[in-house]
PDB file of N, CA and C in Angstrom:
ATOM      1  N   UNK A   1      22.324 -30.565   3.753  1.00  0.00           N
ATOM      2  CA  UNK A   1      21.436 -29.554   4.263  1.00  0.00           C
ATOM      3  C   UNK A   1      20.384 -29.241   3.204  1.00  0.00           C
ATOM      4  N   UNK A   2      19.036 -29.514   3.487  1.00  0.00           N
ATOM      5  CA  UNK A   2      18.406 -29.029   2.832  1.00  0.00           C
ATOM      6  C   UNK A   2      17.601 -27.432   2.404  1.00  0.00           C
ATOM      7  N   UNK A   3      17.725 -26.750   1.150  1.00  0.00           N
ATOM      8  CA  UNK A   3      17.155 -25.399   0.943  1.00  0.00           C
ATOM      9  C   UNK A   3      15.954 -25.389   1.703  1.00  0.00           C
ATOM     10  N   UNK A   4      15.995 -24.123   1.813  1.00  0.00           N
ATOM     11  CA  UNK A   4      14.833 -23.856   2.453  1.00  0.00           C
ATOM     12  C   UNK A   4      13.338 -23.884   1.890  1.00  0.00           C
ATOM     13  N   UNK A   5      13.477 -23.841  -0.058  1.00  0.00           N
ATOM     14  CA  UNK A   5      12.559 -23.838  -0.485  1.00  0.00           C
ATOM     15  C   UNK A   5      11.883 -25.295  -0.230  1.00  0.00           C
ATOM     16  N   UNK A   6      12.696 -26.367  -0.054  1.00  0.00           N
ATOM     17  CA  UNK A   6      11.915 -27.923  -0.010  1.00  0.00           C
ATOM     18  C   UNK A   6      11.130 -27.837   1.359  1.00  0.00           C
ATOM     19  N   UNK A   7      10.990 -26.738   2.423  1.00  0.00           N
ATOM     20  CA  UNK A   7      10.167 -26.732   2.980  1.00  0.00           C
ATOM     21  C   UNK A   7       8.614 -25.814   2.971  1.00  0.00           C
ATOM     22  N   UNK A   8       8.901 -24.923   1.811  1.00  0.00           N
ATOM     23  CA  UNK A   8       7.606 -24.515   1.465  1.00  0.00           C
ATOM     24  C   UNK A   8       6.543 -25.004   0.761  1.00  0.00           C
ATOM     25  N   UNK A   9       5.252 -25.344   1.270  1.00  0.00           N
ATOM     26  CA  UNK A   9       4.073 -25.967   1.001  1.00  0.00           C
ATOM     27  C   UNK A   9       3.881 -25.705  -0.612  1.00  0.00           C
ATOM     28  N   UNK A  10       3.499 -26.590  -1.353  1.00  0.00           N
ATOM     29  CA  UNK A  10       3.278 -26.589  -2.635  1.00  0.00           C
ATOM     30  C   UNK A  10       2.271 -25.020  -3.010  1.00  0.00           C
ATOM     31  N   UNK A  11       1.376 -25.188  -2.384  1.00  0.00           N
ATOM     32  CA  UNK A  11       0.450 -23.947  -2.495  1.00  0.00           C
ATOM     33  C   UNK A  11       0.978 -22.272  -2.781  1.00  0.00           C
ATOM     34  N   UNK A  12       2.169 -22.040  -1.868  1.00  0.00           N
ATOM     35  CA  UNK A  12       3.385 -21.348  -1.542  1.00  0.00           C
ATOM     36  C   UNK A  12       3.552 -20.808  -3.287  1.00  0.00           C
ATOM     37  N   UNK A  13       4.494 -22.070  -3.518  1.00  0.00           N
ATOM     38  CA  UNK A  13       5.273 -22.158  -4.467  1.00  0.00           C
ATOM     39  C   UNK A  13       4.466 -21.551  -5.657  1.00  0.00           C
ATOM     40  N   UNK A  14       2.991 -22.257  -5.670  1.00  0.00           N
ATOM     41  CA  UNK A  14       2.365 -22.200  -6.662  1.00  0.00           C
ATOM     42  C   UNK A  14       2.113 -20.519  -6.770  1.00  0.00           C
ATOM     43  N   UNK A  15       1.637 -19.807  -5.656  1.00  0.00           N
ATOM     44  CA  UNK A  15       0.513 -19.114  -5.387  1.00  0.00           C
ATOM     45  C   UNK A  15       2.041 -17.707  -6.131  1.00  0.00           C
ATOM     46  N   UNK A  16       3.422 -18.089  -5.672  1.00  0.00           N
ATOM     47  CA  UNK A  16       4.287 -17.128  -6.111  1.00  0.00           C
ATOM     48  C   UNK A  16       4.468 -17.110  -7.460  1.00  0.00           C
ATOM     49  N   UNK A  17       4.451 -18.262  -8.531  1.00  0.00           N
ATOM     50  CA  UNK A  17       4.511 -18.602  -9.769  1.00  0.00           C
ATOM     51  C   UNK A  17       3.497 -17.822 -10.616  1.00  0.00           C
ATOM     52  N   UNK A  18       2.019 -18.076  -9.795  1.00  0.00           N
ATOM     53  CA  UNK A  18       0.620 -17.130 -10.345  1.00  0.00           C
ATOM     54  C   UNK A  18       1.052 -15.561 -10.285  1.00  0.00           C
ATOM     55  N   UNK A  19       1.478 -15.142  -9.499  1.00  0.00           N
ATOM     56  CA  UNK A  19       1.810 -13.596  -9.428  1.00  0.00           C
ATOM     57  C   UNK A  19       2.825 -13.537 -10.534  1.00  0.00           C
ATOM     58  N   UNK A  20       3.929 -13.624 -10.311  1.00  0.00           N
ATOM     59  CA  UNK A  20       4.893 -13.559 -11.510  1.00  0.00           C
ATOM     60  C   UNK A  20       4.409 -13.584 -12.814  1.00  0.00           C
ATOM     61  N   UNK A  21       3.506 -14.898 -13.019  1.00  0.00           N
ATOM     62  CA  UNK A  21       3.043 -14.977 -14.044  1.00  0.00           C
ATOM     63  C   UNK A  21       1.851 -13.492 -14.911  1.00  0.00           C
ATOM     64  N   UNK A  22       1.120 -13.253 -13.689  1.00  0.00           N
ATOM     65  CA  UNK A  22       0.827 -12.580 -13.968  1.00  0.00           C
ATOM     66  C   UNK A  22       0.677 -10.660 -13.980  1.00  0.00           C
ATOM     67  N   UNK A  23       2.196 -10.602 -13.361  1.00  0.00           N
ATOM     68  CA  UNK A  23       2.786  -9.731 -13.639  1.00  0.00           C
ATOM     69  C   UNK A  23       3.461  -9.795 -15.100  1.00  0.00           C
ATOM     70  N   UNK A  24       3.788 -10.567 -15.804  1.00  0.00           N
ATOM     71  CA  UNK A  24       4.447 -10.940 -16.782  1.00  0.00           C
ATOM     72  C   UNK A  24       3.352 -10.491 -18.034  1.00  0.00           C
ATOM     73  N   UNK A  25       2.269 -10.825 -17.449  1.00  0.00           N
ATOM     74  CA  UNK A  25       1.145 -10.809 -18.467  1.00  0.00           C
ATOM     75  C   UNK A  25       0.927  -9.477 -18.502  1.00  0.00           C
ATOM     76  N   UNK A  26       0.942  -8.834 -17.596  1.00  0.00           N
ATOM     77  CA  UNK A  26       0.327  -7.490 -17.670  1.00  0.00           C
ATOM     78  C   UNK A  26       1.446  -6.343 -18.160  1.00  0.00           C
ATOM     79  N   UNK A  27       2.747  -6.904 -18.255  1.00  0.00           N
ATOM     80  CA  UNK A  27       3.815  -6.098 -19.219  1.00  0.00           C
ATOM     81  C   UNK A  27       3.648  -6.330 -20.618  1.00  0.00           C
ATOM     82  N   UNK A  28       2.774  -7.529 -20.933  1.00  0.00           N
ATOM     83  CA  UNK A  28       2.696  -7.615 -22.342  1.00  0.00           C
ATOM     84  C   UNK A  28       1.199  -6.831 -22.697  1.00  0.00           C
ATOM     85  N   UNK A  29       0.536  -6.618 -21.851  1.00  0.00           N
ATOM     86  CA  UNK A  29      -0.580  -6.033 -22.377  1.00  0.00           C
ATOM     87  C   UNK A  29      -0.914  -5.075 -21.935  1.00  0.00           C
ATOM     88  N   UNK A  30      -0.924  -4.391 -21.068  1.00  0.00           N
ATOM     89  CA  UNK A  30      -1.112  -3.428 -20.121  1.00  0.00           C
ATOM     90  C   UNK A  30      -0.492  -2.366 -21.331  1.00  0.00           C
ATOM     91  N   UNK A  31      -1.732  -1.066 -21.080  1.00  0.00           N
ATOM     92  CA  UNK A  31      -0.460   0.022 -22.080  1.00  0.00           C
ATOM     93  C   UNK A  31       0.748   0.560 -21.076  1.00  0.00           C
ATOM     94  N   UNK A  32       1.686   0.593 -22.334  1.00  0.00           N
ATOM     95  CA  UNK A  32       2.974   1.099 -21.902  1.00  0.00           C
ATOM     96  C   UNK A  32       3.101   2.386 -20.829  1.00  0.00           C
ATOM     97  N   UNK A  33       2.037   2.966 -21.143  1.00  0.00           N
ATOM     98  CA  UNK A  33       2.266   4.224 -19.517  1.00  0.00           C
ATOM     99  C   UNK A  33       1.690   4.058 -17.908  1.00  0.00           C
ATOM    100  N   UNK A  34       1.515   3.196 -18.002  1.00  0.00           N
ATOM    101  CA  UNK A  34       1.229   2.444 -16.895  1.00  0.00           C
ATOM    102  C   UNK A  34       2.070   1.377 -16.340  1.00  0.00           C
ATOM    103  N   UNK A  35       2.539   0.468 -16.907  1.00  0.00           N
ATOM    104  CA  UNK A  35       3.247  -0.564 -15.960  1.00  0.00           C
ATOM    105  C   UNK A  35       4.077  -0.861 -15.646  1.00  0.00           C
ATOM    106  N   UNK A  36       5.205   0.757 -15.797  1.00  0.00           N
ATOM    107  CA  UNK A  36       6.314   0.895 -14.885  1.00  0.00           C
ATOM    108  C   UNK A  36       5.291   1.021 -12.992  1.00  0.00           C
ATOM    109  N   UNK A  37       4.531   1.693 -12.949  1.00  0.00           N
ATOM    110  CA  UNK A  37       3.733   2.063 -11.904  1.00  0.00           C
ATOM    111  C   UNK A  37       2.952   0.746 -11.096  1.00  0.00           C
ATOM    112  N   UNK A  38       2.912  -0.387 -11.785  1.00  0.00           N
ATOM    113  CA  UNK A  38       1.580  -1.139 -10.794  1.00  0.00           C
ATOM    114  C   UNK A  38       2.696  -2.322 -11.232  1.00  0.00           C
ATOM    115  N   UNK A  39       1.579  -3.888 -10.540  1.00  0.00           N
ATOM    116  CA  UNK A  39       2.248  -5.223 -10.107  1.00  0.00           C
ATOM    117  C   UNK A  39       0.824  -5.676  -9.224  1.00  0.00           C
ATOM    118  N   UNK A  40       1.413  -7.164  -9.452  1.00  0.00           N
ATOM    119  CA  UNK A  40       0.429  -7.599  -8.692  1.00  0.00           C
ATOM    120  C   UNK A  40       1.005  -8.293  -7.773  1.00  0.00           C
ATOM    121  N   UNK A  41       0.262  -8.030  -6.401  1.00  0.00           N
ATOM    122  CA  UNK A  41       0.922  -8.247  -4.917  1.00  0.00           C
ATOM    123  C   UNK A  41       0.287  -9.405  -4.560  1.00  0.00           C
ATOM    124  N   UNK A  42      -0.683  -9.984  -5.071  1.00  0.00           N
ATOM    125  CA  UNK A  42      -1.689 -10.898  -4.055  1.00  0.00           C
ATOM    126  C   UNK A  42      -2.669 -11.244  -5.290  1.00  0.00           C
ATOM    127  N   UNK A  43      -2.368 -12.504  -5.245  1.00  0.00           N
ATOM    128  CA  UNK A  43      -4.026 -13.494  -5.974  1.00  0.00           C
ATOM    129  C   UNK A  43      -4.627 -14.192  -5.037  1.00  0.00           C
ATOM    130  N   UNK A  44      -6.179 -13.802  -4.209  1.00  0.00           N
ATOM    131  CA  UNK A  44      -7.242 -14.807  -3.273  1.00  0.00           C
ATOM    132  C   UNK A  44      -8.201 -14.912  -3.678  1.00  0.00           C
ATOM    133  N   UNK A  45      -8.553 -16.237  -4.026  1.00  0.00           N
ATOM    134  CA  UNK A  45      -9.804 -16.512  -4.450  1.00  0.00           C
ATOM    135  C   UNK A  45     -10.446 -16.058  -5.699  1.00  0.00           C
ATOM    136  N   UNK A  46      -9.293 -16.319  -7.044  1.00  0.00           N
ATOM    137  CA  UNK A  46      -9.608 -15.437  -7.777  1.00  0.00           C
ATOM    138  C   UNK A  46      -9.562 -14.026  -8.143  1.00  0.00           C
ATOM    139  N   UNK A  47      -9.238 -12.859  -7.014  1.00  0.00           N
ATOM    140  CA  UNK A  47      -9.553 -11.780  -7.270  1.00  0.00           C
ATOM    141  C   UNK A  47      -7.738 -11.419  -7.332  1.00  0.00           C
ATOM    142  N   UNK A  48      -7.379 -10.796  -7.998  1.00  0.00           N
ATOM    143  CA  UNK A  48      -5.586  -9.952  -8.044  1.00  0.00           C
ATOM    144  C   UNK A  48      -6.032  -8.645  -7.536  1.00  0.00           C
ATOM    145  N   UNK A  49      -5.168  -8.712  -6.764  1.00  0.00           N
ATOM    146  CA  UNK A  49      -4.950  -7.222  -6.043  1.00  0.00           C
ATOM    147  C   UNK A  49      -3.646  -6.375  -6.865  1.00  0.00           C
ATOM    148  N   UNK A  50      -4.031  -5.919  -6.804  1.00  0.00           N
ATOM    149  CA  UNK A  50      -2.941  -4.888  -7.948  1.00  0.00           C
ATOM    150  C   UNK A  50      -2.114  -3.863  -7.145  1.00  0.00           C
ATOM    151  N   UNK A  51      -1.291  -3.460  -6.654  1.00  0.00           N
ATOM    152  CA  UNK A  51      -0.810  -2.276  -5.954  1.00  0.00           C
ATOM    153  C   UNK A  51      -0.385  -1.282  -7.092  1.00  0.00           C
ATOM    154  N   UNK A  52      -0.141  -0.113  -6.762  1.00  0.00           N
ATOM    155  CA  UNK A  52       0.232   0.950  -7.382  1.00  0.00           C
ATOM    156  C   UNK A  52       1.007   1.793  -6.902  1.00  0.00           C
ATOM    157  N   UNK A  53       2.276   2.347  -7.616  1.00  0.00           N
ATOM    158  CA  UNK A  53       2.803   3.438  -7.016  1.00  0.00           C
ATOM    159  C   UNK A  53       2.755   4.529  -6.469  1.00  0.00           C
ATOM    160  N   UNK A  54       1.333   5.196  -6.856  1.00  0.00           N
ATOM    161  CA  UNK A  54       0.631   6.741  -6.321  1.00  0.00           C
ATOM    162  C   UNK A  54      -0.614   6.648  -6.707  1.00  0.00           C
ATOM    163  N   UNK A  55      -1.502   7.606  -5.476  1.00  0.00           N
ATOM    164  CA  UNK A  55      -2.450   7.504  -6.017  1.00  0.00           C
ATOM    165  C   UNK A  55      -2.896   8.356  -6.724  1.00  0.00           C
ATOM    166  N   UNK A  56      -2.638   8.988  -8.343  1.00  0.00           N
ATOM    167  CA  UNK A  56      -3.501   9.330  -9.300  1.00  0.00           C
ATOM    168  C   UNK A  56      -3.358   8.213 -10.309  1.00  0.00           C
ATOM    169  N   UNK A  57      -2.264   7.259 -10.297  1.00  0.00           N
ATOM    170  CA  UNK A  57      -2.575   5.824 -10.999  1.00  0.00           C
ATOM    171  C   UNK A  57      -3.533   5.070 -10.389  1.00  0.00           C
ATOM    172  N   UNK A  58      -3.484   5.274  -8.831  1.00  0.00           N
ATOM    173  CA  UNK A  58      -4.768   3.560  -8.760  1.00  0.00           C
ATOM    174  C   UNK A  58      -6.387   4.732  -9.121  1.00  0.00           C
ATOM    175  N   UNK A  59      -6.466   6.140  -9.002  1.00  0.00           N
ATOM    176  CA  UNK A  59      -7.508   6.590  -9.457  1.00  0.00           C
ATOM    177  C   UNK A  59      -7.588   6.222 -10.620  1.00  0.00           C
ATOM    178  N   UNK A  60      -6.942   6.228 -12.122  1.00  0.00           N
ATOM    179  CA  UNK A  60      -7.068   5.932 -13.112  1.00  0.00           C
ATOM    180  C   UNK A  60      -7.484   4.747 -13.150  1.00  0.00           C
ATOM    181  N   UNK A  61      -6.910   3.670 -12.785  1.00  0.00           N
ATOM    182  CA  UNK A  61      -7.445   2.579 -12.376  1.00  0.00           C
ATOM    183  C   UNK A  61      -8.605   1.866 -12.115  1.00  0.00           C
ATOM    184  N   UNK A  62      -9.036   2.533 -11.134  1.00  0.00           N
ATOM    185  CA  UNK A  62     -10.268   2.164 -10.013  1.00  0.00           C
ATOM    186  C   UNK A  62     -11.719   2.954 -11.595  1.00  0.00           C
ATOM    187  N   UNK A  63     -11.141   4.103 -12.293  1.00  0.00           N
ATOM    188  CA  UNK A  63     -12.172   4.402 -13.294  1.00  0.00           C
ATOM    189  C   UNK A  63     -12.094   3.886 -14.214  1.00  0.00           C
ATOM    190  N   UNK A  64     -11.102   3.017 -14.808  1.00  0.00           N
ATOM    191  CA  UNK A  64     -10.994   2.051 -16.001  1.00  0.00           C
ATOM    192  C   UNK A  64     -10.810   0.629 -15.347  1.00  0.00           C
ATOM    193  N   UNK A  65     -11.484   0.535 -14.273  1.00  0.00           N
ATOM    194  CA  UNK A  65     -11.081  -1.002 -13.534  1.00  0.00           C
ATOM    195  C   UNK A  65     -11.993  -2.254 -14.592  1.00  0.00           C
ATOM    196  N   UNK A  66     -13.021  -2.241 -15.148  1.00  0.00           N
ATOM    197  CA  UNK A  66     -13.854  -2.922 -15.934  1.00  0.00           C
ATOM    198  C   UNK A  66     -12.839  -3.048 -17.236  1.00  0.00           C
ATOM    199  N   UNK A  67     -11.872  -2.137 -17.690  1.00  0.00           N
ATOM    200  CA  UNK A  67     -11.100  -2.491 -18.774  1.00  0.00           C
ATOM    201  C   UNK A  67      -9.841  -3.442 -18.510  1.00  0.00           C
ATOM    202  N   UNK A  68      -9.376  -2.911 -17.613  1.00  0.00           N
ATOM    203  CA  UNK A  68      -8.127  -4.234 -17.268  1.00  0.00           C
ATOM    204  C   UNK A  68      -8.705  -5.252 -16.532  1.00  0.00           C
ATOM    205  N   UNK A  69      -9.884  -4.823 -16.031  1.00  0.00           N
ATOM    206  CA  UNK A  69     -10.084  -6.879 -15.491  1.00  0.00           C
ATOM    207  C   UNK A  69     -10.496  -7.424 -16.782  1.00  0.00           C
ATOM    208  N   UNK A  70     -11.286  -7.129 -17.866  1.00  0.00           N
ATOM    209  CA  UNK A  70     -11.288  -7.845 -18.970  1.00  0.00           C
ATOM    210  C   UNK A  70      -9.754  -7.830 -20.057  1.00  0.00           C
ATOM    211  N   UNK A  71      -9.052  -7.313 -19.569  1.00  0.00           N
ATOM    212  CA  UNK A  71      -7.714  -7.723 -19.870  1.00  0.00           C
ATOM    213  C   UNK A  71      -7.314  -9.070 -19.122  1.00  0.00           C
ATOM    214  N   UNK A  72      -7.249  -8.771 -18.457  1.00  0.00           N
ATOM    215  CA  UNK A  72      -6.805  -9.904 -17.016  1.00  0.00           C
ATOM    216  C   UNK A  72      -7.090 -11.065 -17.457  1.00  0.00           C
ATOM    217  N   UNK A  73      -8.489 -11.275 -17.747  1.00  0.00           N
ATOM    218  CA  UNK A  73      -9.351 -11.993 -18.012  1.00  0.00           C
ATOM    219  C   UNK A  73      -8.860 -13.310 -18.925  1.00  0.00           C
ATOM    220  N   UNK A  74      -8.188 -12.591 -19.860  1.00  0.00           N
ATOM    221  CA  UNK A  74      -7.965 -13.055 -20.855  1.00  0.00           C
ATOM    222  C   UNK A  74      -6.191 -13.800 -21.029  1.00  0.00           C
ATOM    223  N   UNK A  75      -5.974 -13.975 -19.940  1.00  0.00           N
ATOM    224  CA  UNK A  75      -4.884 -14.634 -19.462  1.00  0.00           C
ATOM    225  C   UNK A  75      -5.273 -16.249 -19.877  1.00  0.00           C
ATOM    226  N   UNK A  76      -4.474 -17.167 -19.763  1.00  0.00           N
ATOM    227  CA  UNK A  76      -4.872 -18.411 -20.257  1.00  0.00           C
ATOM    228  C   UNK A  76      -3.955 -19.266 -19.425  1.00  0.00           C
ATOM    229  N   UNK A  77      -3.354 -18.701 -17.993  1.00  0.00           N
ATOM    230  CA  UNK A  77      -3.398 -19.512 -16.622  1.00  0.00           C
ATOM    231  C   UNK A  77      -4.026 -20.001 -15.147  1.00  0.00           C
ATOM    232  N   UNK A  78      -5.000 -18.435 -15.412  1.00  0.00           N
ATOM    233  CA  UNK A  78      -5.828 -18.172 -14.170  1.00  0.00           C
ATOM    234  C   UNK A  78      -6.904 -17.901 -14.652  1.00  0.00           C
ATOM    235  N   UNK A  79      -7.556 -17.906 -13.732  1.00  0.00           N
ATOM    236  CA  UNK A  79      -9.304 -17.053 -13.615  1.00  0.00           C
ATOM    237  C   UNK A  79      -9.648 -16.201 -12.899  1.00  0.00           C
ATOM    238  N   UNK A  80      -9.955 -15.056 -13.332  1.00  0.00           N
ATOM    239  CA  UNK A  80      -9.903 -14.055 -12.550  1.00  0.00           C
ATOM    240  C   UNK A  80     -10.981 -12.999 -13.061  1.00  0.00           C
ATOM    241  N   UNK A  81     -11.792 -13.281 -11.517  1.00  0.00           N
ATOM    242  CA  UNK A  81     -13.093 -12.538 -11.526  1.00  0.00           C
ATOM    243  C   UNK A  81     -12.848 -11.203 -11.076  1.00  0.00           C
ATOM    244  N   UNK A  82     -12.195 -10.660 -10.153  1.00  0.00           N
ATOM    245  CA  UNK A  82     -12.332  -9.525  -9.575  1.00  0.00           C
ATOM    246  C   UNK A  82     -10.621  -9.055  -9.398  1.00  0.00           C
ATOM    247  N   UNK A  83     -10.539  -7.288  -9.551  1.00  0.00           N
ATOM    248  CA  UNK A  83      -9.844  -6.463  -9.449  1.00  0.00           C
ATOM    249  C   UNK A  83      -9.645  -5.689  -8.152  1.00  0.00           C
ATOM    250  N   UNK A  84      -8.764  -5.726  -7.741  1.00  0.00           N
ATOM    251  CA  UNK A  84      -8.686  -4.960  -6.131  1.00  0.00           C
ATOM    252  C   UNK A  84      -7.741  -3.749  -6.191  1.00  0.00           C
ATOM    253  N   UNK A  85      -7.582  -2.894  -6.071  1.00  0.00           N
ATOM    254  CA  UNK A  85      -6.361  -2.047  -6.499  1.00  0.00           C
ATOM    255  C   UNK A  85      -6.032  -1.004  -4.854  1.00  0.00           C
ATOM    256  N   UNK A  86      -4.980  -1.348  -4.961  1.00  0.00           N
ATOM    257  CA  UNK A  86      -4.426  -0.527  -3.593  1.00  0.00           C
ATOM    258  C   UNK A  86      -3.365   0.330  -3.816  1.00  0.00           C
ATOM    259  N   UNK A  87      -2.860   1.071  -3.139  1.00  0.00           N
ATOM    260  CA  UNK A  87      -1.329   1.739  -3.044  1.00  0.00           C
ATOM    261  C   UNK A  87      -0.486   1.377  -2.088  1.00  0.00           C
ATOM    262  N   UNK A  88       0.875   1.449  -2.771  1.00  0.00           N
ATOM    263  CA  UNK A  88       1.813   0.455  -2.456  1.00  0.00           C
ATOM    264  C   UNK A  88       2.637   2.256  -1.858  1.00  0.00           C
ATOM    265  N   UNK A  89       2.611   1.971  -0.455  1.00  0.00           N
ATOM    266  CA  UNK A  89       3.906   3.259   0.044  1.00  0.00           C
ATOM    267  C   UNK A  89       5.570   2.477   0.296  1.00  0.00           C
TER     268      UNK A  89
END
């Protein structure tokens, strides 16, 4: 019987590896009072969507959004032009 993962499309696989990854990244850099609160839900086309636990974090956010996308930025798996930030209920 084969797992179920040998039927998910390479893209799949990949596109879950990029998130992880760069959730991973953003525990190492992200300051510490923040990233119990956020994650990233979705990479399209370049842009990470970020969710957040409440919204006076994605406000903080959305006003320092130019500082963590040049965080982001600076990852050395992806490319990533744009920041999306939502709340996660």
């Amino acid at each position: 019987m084969k797992k179920i993962a040998s039927f998910l499309p390479d893209n799949i696989i990949n596109k879950s590896l990029l998130i992880k990854n760069l959730n991973q990244f953003i525990i190492e850099n992200f300051p510490k009072s923040i990233i119990a609160g956020i994650e990233v839900i979705n990479v399209k086309d370049n842009v990470v969507i970020m969710g957040c636990k409440n919204s006076s974090l994605a406000t903080i956010l959305k006003f320092e959004r130019n500082r963590y996308l040049e965080i982001l930025q600076k990852n050395s798996f992806s490319r990533v032009t744009d920041l999306k930030i939502v709340i996660n209920n």
